[in-house]
Protein backbone atom coordinates (compact mmCIF):
# COMPACT_ATOMS: atom_id res chain seq x y z
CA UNK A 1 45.64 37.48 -48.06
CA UNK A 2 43.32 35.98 -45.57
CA UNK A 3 44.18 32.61 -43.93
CA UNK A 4 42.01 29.85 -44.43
CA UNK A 5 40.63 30.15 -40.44
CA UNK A 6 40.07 33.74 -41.04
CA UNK A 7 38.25 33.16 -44.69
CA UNK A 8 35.77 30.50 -42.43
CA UNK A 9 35.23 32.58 -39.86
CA UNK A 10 34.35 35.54 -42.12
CA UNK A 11 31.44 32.84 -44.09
CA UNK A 12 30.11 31.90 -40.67
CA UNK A 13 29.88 35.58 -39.59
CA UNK A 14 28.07 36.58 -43.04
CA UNK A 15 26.23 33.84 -43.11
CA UNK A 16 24.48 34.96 -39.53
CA UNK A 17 23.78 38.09 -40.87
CA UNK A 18 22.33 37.37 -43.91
CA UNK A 19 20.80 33.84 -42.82
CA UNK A 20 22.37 31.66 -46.20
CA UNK A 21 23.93 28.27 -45.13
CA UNK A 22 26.91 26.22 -46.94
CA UNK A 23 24.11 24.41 -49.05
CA UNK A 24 23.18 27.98 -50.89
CA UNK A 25 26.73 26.72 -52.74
CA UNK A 26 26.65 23.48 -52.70
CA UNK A 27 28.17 22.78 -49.68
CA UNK A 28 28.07 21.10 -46.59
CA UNK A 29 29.38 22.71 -43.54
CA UNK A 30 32.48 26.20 -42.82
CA UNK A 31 35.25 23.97 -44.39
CA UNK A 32 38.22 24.67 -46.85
CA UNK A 33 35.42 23.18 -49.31
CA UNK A 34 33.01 25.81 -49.04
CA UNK A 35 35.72 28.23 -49.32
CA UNK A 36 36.53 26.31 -52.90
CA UNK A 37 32.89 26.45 -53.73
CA UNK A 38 32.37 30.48 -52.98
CA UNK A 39 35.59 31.04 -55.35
CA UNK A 40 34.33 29.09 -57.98
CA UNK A 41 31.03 30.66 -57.67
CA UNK A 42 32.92 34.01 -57.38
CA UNK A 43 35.02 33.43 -60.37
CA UNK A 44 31.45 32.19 -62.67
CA UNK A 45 30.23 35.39 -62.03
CA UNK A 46 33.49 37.73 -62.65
CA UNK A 47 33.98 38.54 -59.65
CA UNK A 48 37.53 38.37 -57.13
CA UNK A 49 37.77 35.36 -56.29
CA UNK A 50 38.60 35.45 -52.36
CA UNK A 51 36.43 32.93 -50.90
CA UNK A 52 34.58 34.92 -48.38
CA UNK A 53 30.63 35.36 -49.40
CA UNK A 54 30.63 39.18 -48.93
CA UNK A 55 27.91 41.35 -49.45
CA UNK A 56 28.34 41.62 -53.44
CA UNK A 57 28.75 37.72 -53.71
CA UNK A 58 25.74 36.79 -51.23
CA UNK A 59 23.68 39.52 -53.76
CA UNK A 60 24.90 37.75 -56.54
CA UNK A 61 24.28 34.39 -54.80
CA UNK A 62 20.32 35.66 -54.15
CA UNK A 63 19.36 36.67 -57.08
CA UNK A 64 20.95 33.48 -58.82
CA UNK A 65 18.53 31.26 -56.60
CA UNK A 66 16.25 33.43 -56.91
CA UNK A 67 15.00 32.93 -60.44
CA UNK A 68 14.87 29.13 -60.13
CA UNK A 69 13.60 29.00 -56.20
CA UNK A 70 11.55 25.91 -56.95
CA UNK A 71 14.81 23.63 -57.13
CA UNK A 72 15.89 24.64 -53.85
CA UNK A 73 12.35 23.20 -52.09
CA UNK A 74 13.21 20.62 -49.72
CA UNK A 75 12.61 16.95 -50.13
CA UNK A 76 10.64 16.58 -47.03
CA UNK A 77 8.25 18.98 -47.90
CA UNK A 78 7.46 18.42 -51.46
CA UNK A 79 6.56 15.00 -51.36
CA UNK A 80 4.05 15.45 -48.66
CA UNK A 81 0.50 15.50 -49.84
CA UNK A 82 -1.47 18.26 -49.44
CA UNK A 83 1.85 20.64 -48.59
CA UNK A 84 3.42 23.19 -50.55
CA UNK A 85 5.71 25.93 -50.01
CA UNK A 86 5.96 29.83 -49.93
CA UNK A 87 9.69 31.90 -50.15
CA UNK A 88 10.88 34.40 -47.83
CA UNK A 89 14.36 35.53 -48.28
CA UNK A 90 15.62 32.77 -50.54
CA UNK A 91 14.26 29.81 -47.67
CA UNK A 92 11.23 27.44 -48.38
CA UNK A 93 8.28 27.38 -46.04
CA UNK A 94 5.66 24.99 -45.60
CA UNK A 95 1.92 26.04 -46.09
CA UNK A 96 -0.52 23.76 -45.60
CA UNK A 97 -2.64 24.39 -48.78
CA UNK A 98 -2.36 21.99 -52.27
CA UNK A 99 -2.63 24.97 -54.62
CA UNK A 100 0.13 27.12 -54.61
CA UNK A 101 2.84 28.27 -57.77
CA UNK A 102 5.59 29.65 -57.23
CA UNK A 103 7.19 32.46 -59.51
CA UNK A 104 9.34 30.39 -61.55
CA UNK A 105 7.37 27.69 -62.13
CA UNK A 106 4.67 26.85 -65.11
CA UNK A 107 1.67 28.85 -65.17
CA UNK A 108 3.30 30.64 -62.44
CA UNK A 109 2.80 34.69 -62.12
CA UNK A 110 5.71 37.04 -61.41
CA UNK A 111 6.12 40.59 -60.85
CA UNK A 112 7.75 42.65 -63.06
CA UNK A 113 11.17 44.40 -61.80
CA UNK A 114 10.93 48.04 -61.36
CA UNK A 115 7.89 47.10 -59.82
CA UNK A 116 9.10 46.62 -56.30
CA UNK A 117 11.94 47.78 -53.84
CA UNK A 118 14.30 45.09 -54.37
CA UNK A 119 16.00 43.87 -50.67
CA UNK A 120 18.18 41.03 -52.57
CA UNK A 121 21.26 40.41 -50.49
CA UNK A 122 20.27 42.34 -47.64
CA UNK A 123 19.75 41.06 -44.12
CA UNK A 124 16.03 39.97 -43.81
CA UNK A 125 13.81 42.75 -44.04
CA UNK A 126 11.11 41.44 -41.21
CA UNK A 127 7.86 42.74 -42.15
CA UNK A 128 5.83 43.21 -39.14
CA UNK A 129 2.07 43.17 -40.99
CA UNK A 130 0.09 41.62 -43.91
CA UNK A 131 -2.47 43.39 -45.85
CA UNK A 132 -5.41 41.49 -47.85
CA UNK A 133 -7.12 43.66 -50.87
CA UNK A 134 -9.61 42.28 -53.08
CA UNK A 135 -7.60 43.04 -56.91
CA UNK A 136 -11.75 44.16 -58.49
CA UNK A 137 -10.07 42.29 -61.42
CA UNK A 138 -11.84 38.38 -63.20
CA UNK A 139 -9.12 36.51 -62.34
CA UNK A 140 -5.16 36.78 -60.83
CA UNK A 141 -3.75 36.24 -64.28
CA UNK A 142 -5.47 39.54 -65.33
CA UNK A 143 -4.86 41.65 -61.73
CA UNK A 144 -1.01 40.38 -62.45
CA UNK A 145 -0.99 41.86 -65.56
CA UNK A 146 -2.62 45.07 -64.32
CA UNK A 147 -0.42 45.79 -61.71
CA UNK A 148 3.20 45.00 -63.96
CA UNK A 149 1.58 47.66 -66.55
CA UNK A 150 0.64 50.12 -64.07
CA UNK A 151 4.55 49.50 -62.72
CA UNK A 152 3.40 48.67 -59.19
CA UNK A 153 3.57 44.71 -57.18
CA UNK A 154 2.10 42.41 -54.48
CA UNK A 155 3.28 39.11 -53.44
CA UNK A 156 0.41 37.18 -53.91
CA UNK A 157 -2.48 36.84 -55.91
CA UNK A 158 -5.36 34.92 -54.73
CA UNK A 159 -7.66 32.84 -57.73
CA UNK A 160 -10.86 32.03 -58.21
CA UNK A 161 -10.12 27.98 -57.60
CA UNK A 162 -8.21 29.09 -54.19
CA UNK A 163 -4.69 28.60 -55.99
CA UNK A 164 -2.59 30.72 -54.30
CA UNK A 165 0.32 32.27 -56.64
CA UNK A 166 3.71 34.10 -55.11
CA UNK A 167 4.45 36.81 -57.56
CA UNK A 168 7.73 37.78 -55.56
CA UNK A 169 9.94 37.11 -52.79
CA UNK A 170 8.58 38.41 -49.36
CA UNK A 171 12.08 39.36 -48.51
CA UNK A 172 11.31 42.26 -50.87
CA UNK A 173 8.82 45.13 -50.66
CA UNK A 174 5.68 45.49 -52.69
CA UNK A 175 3.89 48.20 -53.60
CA UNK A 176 0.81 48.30 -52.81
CA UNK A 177 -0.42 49.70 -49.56
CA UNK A 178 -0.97 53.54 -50.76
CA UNK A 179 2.32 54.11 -48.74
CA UNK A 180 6.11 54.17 -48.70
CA UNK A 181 6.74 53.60 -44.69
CA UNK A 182 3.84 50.83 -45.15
CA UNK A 183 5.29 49.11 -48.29
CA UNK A 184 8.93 48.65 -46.92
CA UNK A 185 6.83 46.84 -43.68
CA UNK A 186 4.13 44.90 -45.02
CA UNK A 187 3.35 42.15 -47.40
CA UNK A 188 0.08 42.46 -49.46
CA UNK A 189 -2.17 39.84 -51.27
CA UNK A 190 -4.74 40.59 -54.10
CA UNK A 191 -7.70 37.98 -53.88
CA UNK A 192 -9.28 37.71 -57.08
CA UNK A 193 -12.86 39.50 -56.94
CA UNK A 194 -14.52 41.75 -59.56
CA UNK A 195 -16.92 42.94 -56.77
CA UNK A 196 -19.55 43.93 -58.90
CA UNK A 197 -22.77 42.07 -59.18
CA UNK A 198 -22.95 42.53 -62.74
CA UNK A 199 -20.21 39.74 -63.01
CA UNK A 200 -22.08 37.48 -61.47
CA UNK A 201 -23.00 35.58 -64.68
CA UNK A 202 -19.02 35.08 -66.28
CA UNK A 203 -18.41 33.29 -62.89
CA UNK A 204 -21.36 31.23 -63.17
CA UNK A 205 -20.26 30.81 -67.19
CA UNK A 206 -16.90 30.00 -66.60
CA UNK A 207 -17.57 27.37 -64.16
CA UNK A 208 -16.28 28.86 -60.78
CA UNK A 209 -20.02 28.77 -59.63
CA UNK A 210 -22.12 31.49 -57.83
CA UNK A 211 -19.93 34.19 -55.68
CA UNK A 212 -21.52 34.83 -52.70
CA UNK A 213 -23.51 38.23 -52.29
CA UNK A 214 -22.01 40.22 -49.35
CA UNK A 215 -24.72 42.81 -47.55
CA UNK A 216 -24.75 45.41 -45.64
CA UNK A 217 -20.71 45.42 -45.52
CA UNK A 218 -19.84 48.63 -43.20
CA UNK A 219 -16.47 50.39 -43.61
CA UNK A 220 -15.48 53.95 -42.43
CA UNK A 221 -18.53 54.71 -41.21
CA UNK A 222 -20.88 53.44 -44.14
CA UNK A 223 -22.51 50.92 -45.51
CA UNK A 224 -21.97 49.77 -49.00
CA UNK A 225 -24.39 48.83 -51.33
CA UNK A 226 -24.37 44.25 -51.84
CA UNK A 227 -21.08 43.54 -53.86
CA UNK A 228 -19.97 40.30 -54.56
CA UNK A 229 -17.92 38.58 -52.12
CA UNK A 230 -15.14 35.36 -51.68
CA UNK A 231 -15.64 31.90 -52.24
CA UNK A 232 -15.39 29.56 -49.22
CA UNK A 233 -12.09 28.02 -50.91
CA UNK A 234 -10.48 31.09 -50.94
CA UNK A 235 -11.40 32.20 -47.51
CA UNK A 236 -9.54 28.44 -46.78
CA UNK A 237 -6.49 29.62 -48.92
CA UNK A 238 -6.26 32.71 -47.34
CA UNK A 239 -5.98 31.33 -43.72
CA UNK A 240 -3.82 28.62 -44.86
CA UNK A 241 -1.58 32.06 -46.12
CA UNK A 242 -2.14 33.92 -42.95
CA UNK A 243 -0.67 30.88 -41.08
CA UNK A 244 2.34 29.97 -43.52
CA UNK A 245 3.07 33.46 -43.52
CA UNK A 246 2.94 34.33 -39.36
CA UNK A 247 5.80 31.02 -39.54
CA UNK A 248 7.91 32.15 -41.85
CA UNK A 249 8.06 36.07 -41.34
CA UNK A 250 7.19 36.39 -37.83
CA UNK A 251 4.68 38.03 -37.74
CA UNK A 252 1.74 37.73 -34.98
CA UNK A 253 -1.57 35.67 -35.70
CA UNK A 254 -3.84 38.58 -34.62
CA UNK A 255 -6.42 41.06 -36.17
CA UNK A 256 -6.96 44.40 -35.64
CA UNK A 257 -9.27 45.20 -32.60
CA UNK A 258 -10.86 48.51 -34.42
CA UNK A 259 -14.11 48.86 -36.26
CA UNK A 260 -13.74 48.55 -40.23
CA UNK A 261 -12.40 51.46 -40.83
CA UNK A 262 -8.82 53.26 -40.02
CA UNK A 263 -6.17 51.32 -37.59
CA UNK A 264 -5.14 53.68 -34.91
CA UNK A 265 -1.37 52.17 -35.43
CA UNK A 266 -1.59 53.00 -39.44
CA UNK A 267 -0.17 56.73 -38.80
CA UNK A 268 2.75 55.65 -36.92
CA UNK A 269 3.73 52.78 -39.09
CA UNK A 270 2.73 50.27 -35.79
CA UNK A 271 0.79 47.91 -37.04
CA UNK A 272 1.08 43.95 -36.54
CA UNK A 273 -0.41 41.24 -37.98
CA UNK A 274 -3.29 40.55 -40.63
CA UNK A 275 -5.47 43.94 -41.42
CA UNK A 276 -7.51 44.91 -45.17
CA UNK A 277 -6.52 48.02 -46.77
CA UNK A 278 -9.09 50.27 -45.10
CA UNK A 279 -6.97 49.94 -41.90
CA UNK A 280 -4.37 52.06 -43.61
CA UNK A 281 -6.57 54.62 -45.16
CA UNK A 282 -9.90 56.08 -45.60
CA UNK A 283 -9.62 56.18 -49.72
CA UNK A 284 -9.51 52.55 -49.48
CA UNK A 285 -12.82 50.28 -49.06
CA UNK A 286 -10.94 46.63 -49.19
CA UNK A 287 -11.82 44.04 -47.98
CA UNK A 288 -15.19 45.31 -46.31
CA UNK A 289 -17.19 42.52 -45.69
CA UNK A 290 -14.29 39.81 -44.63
CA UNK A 291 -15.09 38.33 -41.14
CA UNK A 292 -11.00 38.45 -40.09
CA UNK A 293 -11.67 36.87 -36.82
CA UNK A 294 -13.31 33.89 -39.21
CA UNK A 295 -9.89 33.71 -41.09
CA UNK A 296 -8.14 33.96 -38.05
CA UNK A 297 -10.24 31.34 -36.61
CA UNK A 298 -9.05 29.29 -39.13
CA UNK A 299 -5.42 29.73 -39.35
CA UNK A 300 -5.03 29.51 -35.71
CA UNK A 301 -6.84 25.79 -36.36
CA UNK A 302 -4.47 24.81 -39.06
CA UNK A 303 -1.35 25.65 -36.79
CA UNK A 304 -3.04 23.74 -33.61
CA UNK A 305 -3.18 20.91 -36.18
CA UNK A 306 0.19 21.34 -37.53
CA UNK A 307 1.95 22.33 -34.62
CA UNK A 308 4.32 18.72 -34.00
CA UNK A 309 5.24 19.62 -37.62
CA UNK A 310 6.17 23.20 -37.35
């Protein structure tokens, strides 16, 4: 049986690794009382009950948190106006945008297990790229539901009022970018955009107002016919995303430097940063049109303006 020095130093080496603190259970600080707190926890959910949060109890400990993340958002940040928060690997980060839902909350959308590769209670899986696609769907309520039937994920859905919705922990991997080595890197968003003029008319019906026309949109060489493009708030959102996510997943504020069209990086899985789908393929068109340096722009001003906070 381990001593009680060897049981603490075990938590404080796990809890490096797998970056949980002693407030995941309740506690304070690597004491005999955390120690209590993992056995109880360990014994609530039938497992030995040793103490030590080992990889089976920190898996059991993630997904637990997991499906009620919005109780673990901190204080600070929730009763700030104007400041939500997005999830990566069980932790809260702030995103400087007032429409966001999380999974578990009302209204919230979630994806649909089977759906993704699940990384619960495995060291932090450190996507090195983001990937925006337009979901060709009316709204993220209906792309949602077309992606759990088809059995495939994102992590974010993008809607027509610029409410941004987290479908699924970042700390897992999506599918949705046309490719293994790319899901198990990436994280992917769907903005909602039916693309085709026709549907022009429901937006203006259901009250979203006009979309804006996007022309002469080039992408792998071409130039597509005038498709209907973002609203302004959800070019907003998305930068507020971009910059929220660079924070919490480390991953660079920069765009590709290519033409639209295939990233020289995509074969090689060496990508970083914010690209569309086209960078990863030539069957893909998404999202032609999208100034990214404009989004950058953006983001980059939102963490100049947040920066004594972050």
């Amino acid at each position: 049986m381990a001593t009680l020095e060897k049981k603490i130093k075990y938590n404080k080496a796990q809890a490096r690794k797998f970056e949980w603190t002693p407030e995941w259970f309740g506690g304070s600080d690597f004491d005999e009382d955390l120690v209590e707190k993992i056995t109880s926890f360990q014994l609530d959910q039938g497992l030995s009950g040793d103490g030590m949060c080992g990889p089976s109890t920190y898996r059991r400990l993630f997904t637990e948190r997991e499906s009620d993340i919005s109780d673990f958002e901190p204080i600070n940040l929730t009763q700030s106006t104007g400041v939500n928060t997005i999830v990566h690997n069980g932790k809260h980060y702030p995103i400087y945008w007032d429409k966001v839902k999380l999974w578990d909350e009302e209204g919230g959308l979630k994806s649909k297990q089977g759906g993704y590769s699940s990384y619960a209670g495995k060291p932090d899986r450190k996507p090195t790229f983001f990937v925006n696609h337009w979901d060709v769907c009316l709204s993220a309520s209906s792309c949602s539901r077309v992606l759990n039937k088809r059995g495939i994920s994102i992590h974010y859905c993008l809607d027509n009022d610029g409410t941004i919705y987290q479908l699924l922990d970042t700390q897992h991997a999506a599918w949705h970018a046309s490719g293994r080595k790319w899901n198990h890197s990436c994280i992917g968003i769907e903005v909602s955009d039916a693309y085709s003029l026709k549907y022009q008319a429901w937006y203006e019906k259901k009250g979203f107002g006009p979309r804006p026309i996007w022309k002469d949109a080039t992408v792998h060489g071409q130039t597509l016919k005038p498709f209907l493009g973002f609203y302004d708030r959800q070019i907003d959102a998305l930068a507020a995303l971009w910059e929220a996510t660079s924070r919490a997943c480390d991953i660079p504020l920069e765009i590709p430097e290519c033409e639209p069209g295939i990233d020289p990086r995509a074969r090689k899985n060496q990508i970083t940063g914010f690209c569309c789908h086209y960078h990863l393929t030539r069957k893909k068109i998404d999202c032609a049109g999208l100034d990214l340096q404009m989004v950058l722009d953006k983001a980059l001003a939102i963490r100049a303006e947040h920066e004594d906070a972050v």
